[in-house]
Structure formats: structure tokens, C-alpha cells
N, C-alpha and C. Protein backbone atom coordinates (compact mmCIF):
# COMPACT_ATOMS: atom_id res chain seq x y z
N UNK A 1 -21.55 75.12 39.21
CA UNK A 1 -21.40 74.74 37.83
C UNK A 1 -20.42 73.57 37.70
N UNK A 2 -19.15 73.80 37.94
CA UNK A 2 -18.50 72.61 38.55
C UNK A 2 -18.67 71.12 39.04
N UNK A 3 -20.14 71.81 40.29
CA UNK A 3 -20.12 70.12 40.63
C UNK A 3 -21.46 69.64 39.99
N UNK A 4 -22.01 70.19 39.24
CA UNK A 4 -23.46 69.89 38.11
C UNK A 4 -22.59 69.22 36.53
N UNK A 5 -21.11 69.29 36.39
CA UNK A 5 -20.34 69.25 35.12
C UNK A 5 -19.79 67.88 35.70
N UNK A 6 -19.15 67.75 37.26
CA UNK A 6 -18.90 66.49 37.96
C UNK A 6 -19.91 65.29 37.92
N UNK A 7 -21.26 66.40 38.44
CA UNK A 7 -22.37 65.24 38.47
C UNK A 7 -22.83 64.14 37.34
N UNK A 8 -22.70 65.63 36.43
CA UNK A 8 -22.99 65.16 34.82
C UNK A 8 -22.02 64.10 34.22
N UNK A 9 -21.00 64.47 34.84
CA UNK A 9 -19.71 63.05 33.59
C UNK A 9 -19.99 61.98 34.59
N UNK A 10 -20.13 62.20 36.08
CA UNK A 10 -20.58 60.82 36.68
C UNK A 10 -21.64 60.29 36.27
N UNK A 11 -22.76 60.24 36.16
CA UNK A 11 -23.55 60.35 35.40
C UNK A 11 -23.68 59.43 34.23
N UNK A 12 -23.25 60.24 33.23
CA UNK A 12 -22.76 59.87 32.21
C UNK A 12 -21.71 58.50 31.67
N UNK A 13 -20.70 58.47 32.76
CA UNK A 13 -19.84 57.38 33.17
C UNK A 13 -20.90 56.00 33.48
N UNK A 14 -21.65 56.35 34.57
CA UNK A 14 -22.42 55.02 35.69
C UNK A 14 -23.56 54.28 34.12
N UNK A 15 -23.86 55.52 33.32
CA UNK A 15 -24.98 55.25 32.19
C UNK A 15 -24.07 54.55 31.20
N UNK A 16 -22.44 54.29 31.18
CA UNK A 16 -22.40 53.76 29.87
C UNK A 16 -21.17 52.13 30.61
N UNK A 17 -21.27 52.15 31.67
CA UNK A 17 -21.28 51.33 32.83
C UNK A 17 -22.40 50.24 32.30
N UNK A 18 -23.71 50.82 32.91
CA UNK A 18 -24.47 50.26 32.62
C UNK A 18 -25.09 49.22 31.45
N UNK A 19 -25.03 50.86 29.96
CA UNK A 19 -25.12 50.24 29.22
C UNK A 19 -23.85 49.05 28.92
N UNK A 20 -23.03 49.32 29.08
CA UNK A 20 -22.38 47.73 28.67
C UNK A 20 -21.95 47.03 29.32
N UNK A 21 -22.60 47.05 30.87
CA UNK A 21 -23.26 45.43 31.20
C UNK A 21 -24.94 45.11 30.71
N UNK A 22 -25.82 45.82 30.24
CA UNK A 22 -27.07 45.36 29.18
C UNK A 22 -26.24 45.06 27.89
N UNK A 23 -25.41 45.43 27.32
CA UNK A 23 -24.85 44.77 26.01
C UNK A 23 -24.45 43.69 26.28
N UNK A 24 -23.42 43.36 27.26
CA UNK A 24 -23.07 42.12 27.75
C UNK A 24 -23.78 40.69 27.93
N UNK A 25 -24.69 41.05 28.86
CA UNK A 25 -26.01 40.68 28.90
C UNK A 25 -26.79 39.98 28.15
N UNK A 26 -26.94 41.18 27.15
CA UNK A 26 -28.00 40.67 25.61
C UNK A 26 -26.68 39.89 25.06
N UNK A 27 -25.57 40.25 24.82
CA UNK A 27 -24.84 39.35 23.77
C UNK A 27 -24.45 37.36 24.52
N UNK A 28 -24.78 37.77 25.55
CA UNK A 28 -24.76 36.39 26.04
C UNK A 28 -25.86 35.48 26.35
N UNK A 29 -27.35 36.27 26.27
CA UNK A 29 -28.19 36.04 26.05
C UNK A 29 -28.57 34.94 24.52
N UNK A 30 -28.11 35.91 24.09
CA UNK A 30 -27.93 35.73 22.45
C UNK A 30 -26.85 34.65 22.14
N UNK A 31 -25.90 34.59 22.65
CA UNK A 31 -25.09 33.36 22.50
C UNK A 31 -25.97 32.00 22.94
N UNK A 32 -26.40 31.97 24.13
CA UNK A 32 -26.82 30.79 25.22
C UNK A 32 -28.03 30.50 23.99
N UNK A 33 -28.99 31.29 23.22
CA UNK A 33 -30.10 31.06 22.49
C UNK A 33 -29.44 30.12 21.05
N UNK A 34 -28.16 31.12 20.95
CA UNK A 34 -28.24 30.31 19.84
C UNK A 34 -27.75 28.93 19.97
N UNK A 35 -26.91 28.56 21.14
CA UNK A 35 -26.48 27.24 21.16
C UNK A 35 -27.58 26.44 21.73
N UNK A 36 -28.65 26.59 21.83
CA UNK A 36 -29.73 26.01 22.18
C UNK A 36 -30.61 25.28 21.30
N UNK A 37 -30.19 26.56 20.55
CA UNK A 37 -31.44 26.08 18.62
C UNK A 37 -30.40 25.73 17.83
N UNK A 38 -28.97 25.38 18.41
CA UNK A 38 -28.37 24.41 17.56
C UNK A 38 -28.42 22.99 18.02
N UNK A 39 -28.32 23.00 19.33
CA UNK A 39 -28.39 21.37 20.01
C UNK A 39 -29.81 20.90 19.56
N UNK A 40 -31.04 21.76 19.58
CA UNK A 40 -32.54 21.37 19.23
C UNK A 40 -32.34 20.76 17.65
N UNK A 41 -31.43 21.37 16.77
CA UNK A 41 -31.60 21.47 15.49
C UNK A 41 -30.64 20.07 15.36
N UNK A 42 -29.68 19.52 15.96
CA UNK A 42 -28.42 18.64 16.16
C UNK A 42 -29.66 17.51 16.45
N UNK A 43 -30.34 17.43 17.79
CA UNK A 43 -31.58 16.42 17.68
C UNK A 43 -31.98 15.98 17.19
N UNK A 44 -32.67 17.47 16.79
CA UNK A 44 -34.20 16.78 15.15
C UNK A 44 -33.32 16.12 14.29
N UNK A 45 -32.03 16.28 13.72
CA UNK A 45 -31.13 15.79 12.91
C UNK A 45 -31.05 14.12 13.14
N UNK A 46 -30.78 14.07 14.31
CA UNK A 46 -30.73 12.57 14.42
C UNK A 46 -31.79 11.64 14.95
N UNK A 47 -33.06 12.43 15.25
CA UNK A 47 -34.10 11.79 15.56
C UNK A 47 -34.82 11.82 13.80
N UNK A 48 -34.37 12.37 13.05
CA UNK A 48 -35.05 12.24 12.17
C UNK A 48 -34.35 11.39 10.98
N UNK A 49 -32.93 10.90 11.15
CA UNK A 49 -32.22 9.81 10.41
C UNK A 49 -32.46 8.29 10.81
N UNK A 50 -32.70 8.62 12.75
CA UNK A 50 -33.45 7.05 13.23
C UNK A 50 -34.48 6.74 12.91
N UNK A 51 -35.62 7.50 12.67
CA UNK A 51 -36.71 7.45 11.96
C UNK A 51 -36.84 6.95 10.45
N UNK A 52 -35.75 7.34 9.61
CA UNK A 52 -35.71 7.17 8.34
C UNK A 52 -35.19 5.94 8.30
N UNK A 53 -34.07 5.20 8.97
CA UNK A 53 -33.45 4.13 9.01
C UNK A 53 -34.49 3.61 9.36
N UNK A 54 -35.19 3.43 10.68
CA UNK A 54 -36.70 2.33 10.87
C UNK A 54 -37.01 1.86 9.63
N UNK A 55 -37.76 2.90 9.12
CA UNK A 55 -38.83 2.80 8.04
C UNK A 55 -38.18 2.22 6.81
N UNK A 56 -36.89 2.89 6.51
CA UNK A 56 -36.34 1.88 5.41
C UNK A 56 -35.71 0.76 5.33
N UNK A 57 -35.60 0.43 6.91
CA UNK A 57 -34.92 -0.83 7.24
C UNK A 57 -36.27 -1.77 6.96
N UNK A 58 -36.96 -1.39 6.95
CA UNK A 58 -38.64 -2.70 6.28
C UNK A 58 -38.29 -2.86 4.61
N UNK A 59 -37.52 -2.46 3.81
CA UNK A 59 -37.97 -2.33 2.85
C UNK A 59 -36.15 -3.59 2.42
N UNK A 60 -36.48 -4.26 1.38
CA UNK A 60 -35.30 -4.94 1.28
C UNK A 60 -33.93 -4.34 0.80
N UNK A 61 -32.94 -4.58 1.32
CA UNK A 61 -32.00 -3.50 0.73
C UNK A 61 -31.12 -4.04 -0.43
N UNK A 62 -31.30 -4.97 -1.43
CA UNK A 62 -30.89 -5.29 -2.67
C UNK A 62 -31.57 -5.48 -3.49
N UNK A 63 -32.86 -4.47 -3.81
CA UNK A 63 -34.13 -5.04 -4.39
C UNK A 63 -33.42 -4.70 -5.84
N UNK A 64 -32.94 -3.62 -6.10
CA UNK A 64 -32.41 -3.15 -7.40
C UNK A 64 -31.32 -4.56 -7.71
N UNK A 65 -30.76 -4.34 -7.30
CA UNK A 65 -29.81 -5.61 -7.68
C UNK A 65 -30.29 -7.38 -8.26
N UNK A 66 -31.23 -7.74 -7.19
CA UNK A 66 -32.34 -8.62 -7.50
C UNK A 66 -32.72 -8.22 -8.66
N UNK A 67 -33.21 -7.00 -9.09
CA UNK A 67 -34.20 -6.86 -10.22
C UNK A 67 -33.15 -6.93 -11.43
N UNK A 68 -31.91 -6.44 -11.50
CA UNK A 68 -31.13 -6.75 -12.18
C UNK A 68 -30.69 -7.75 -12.53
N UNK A 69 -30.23 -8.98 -11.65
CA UNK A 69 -30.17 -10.11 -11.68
C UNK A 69 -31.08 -10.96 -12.20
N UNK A 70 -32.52 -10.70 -11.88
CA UNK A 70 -33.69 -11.50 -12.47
C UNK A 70 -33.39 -10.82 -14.27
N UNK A 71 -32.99 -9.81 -14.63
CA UNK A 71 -32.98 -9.64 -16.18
C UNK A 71 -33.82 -8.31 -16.17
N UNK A 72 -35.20 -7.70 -15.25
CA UNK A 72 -35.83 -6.99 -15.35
C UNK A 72 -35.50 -5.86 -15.64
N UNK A 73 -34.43 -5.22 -15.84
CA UNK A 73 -33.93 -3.82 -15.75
C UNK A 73 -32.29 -4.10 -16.91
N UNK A 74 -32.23 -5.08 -17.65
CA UNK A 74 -31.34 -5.01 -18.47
C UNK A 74 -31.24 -4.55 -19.97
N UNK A 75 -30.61 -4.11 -20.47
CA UNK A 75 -30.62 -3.68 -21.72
C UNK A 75 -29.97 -5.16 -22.47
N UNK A 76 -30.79 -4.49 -23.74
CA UNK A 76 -30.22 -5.89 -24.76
C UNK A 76 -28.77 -5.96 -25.39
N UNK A 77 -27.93 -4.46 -25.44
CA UNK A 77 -26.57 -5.02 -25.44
C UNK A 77 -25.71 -5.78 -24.34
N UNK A 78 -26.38 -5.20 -22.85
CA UNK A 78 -25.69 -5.83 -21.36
C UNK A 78 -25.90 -7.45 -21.87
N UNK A 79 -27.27 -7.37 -21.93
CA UNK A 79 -27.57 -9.09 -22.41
C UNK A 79 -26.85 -9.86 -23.31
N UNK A 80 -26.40 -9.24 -24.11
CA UNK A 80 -25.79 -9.67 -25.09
C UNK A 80 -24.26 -9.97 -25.00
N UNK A 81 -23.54 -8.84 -23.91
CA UNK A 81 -22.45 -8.52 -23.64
C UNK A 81 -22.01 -9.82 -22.97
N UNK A 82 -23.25 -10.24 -21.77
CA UNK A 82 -22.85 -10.35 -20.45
C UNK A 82 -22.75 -12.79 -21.31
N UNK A 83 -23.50 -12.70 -22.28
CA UNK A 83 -23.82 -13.94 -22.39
C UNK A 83 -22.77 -14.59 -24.27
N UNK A 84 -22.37 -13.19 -24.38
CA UNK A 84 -21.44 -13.68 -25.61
C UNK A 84 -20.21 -13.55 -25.64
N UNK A 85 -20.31 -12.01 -25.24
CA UNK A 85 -18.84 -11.49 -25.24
C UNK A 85 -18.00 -11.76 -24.22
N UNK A 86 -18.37 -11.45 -23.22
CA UNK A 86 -17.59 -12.06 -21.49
C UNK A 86 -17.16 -13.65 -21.45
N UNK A 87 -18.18 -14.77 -21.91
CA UNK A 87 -17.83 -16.04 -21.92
C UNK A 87 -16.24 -16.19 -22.91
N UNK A 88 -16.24 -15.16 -23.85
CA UNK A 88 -15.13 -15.62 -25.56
C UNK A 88 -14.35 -15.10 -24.48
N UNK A 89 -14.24 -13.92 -24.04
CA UNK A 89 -12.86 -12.70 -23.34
C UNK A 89 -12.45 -13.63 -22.57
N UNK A 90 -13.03 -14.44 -21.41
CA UNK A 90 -12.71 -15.36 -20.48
C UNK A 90 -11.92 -17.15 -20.82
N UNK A 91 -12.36 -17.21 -22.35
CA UNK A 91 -12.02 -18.37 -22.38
C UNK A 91 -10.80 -17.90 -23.12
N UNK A 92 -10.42 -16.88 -23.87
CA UNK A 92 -9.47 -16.26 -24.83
C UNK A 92 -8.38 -15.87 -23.29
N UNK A 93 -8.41 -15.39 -22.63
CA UNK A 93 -7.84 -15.24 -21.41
C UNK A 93 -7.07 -16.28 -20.74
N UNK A 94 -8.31 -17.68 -20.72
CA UNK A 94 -7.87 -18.97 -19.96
C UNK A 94 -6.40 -19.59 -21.38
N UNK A 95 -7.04 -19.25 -22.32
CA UNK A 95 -6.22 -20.16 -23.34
C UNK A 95 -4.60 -19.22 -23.39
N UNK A 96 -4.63 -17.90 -23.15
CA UNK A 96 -3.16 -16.67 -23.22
C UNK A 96 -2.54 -17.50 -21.67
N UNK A 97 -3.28 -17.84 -20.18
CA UNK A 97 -2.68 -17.90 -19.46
C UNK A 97 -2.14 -19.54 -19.62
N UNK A 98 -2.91 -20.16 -20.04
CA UNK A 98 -2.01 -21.46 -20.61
C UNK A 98 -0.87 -21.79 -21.12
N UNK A 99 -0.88 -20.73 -22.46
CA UNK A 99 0.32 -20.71 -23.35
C UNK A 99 1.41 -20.00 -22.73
N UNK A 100 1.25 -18.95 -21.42
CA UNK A 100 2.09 -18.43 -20.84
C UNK A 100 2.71 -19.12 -19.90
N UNK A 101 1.82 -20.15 -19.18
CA UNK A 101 2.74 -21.04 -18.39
C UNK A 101 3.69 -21.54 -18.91
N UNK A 102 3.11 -22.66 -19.95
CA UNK A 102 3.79 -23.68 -20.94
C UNK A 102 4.54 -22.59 -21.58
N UNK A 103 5.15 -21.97 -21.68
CA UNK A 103 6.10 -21.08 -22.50
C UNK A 103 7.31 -20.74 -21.21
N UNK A 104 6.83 -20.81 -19.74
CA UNK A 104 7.54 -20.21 -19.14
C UNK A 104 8.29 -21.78 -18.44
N UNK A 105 7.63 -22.54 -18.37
CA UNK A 105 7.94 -23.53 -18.03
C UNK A 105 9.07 -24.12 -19.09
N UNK A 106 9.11 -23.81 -20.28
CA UNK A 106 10.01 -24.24 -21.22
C UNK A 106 11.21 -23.38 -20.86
N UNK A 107 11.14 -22.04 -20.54
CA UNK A 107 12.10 -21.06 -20.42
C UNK A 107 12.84 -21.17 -18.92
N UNK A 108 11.98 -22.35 -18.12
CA UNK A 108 12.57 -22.91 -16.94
C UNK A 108 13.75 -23.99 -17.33
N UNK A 109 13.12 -24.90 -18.23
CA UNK A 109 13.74 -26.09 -18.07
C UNK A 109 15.25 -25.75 -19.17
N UNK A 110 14.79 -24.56 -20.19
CA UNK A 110 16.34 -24.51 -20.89
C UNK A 110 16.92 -23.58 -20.28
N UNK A 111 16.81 -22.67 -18.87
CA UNK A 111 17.67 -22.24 -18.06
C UNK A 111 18.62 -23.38 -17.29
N UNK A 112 17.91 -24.25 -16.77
CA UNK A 112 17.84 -25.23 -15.82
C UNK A 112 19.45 -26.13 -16.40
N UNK A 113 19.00 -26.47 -17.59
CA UNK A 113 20.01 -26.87 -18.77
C UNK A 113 21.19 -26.16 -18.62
N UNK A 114 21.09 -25.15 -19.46
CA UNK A 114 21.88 -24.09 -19.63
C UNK A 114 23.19 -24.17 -18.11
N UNK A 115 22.27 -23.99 -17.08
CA UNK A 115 22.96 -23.96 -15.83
C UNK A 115 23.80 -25.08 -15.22
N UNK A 116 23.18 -25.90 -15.62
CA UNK A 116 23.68 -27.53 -15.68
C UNK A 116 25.17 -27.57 -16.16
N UNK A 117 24.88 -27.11 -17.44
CA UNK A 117 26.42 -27.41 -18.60
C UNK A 117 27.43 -26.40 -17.82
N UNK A 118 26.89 -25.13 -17.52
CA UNK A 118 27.58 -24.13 -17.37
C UNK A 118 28.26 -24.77 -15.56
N UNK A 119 27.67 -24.98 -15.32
CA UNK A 119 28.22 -25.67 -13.56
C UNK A 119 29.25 -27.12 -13.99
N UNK A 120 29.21 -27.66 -15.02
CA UNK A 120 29.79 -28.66 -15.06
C UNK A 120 31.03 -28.24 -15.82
N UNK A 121 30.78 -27.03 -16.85
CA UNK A 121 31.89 -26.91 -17.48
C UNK A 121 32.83 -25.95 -16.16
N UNK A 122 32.58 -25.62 -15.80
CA UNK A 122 33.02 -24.56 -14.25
C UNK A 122 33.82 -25.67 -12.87
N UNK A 123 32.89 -26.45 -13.38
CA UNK A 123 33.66 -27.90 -11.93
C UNK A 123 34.73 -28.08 -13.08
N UNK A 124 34.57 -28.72 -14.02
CA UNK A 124 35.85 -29.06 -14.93
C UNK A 124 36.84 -28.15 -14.67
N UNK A 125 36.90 -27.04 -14.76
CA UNK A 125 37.58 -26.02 -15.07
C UNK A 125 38.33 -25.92 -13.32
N UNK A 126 37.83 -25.89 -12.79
CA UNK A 126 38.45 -25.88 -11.59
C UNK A 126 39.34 -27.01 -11.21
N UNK A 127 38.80 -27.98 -11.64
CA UNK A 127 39.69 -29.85 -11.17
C UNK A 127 40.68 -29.15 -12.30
N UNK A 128 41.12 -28.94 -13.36
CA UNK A 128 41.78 -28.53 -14.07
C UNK A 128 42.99 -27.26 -13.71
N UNK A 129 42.27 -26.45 -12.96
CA UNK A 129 43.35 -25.71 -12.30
C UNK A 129 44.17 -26.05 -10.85
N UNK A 130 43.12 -27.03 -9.88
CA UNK A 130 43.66 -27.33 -8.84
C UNK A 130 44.72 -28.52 -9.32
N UNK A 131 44.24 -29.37 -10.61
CA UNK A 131 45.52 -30.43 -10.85
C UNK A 131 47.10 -29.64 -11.35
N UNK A 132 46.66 -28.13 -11.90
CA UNK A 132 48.01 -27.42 -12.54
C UNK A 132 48.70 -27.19 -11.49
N UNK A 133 47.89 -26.68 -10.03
CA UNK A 133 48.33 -26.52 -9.34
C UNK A 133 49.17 -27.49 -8.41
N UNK A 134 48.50 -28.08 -8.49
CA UNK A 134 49.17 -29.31 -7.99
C UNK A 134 50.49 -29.77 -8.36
N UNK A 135 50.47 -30.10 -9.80
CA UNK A 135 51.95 -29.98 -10.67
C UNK A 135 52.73 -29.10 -10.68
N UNK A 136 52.54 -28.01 -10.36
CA UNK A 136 53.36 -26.83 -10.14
C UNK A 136 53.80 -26.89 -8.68
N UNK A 137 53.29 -27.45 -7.79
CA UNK A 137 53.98 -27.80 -6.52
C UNK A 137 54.55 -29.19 -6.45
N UNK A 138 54.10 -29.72 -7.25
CA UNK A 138 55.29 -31.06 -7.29
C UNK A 138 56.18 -30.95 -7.52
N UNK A 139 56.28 -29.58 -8.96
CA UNK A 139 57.51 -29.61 -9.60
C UNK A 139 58.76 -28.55 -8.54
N UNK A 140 57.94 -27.59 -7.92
CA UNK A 140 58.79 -27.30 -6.89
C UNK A 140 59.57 -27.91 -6.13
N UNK A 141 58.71 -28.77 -5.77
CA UNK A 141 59.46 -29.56 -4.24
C UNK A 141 60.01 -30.49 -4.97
N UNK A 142 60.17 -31.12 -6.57
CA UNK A 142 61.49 -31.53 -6.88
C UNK A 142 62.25 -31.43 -7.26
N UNK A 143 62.25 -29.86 -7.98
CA UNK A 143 63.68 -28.87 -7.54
C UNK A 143 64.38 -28.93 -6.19
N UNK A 144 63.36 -28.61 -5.72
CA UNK A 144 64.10 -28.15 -4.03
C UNK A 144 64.80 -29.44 -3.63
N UNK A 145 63.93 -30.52 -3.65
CA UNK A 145 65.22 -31.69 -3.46
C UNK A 145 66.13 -32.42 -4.40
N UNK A 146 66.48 -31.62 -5.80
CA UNK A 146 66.88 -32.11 -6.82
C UNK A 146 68.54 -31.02 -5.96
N UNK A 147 67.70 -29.76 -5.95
CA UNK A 147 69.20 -28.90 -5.14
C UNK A 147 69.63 -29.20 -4.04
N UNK A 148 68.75 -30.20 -3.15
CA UNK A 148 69.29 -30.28 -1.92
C UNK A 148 69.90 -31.63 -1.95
N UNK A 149 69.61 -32.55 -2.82
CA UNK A 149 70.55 -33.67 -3.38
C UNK A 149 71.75 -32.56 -3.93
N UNK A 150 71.61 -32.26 -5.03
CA UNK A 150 73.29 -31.55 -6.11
C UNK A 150 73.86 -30.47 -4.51
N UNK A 151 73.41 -30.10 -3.76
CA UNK A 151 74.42 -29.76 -2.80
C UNK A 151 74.71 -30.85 -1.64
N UNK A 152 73.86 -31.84 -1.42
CA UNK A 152 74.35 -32.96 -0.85
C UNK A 152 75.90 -33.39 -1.10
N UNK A 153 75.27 -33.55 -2.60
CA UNK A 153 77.13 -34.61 -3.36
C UNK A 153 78.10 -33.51 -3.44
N UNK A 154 77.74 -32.31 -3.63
CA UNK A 154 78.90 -31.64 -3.40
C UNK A 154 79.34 -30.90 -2.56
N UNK A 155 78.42 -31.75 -1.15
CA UNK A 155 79.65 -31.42 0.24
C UNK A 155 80.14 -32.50 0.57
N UNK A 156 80.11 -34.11 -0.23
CA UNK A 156 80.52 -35.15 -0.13
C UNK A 156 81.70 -35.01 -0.78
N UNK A 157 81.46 -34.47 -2.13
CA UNK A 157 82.83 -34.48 -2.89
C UNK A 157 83.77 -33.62 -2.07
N UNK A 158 83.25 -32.47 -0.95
CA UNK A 158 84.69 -31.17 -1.21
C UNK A 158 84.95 -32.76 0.40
């Protein structure tokens, strides 16, 4: 009884052994399939965009635009827009960036001014302090020898 209970879990053991190397098996089976019918599917993908590019590469690729340009596909306000309103906006535009130069150019030349007087009144101002200065060291050094004369004479006198 014993070794029929041994036999049996061996048995039993080798059978689920088995079964999951057949699970193994099938699940890798099943993997390898599916990356197969994805690379097939990755193919058709791009054999079927080179195909589409061929065929539409015959066909011109600004035809819409052309047709727009010729007038064929325009509405009558675009028309209207593109031949009344856009020409005024553009010339109303040219005439603002005009007056903005000439306005800035004026706001050049009375800086320019401005800077002028202000640099000249600034040089003045300086010749004006270097001459005080100046006088203020003259007047030193003729103290200093006004005292070094008045003690001259009066080591003559003692």
C-alpha cells in the first residue's frame, strides 16, 4: 500500500513535471506566433505606405493651392478681403511705420542736442573747478612763502 501511495505521488509529480514543460512549450509557442504576425503585420504596414507614396507621388502635390491661386475655390468675401482690404491695412501700416521713424529720428536729434549742451555745460563746470583749484593752491604756496619770508626777516632782525 505504501509503495502503490509512493508510486502514485511519483506519478503524479513526473505528470505535473510534464504538464508544465507542455505549458511552457505552448506559451512559447504562442509567444514566437505572435511576434511573427506582428513583424508580417509591421511589413504589410510599410509595403503598403510605399505603395501609396508611388501612386500619389504621380499626382501633383499643390494642386489645391494652384486651384486656389487660379481664384477657383475662393469665396467672394476672401476676394474681396484679399484685393481691398489687405492692400488699405498694408499701405495704412507703411504710412504708421514712416511716421514712427520720422518721429524717432526727431527724438534722436533732440537727445543728441540735449547731450551736447549738457556735455558742454559739464566741461565748463569742470575748467571752473580745476581753475578754483588751482587758485586755492596758488594761494597756499603764497602763504607758505609769505611765512617763510615774515620768518626770514625775523631771524635777520633777532
Amino acid at each position: 500500500m505504501q509503495m502503490r501511495e509512493a508510486e502514485l505521488m511519483e506519478t503524479q509529480r513526473l505528470e505535473e513535471i510534464r504538464n508544465r514543460k507542455n505549458d511552457e512549450f505552448d506559451r512559447r509557442n504562442m509567444q514566437m506566433r505572435i511576434a511573427k504576425s506582428q513583424l508580417q503585420m509591421a511589413e504589410k504596414k510599410i509595403i503598403a505606405r510605399q505603395y501609396s507614396k508611388m501612386f500619389l507621388g504621380t499626382f501633383k502635390r499643390d494642386t489645391l493651392s494652384l486651384m486656389v491661386d487660379l481664384g477657383a475655390l475662393r469665396r467672394p468675401q476672401e476676394l474681396s478681403r484679399d484685393s481691398i482690404f489687405v492692400p488699405q491695412l498694408y499701405s495704412q501700416i507703411q504710412y504708421d511705420m514712416q511716421t514712427y521713424m520720422i518721429n524717432q529720428e526727431q527724438m534722436d536729434e533732440m537727445l543728441n542736442k540735449s547731450m551736447e549742451d549738457i556735455s558742454l555745460i559739464h566741461k565748463a563746470s569742470i575748467v571752473r573747478e580745476l581753475n578754483r583749484r588751482a587758485e586755492i593752491k596758488k594761494n597756499e604756496e603764497r602763504k607758505k612763502r609769505d611765512e617763510e619770508d615774515a620768518r626770514d626777516r625775523r631771524k635777520e632782525k633777532r
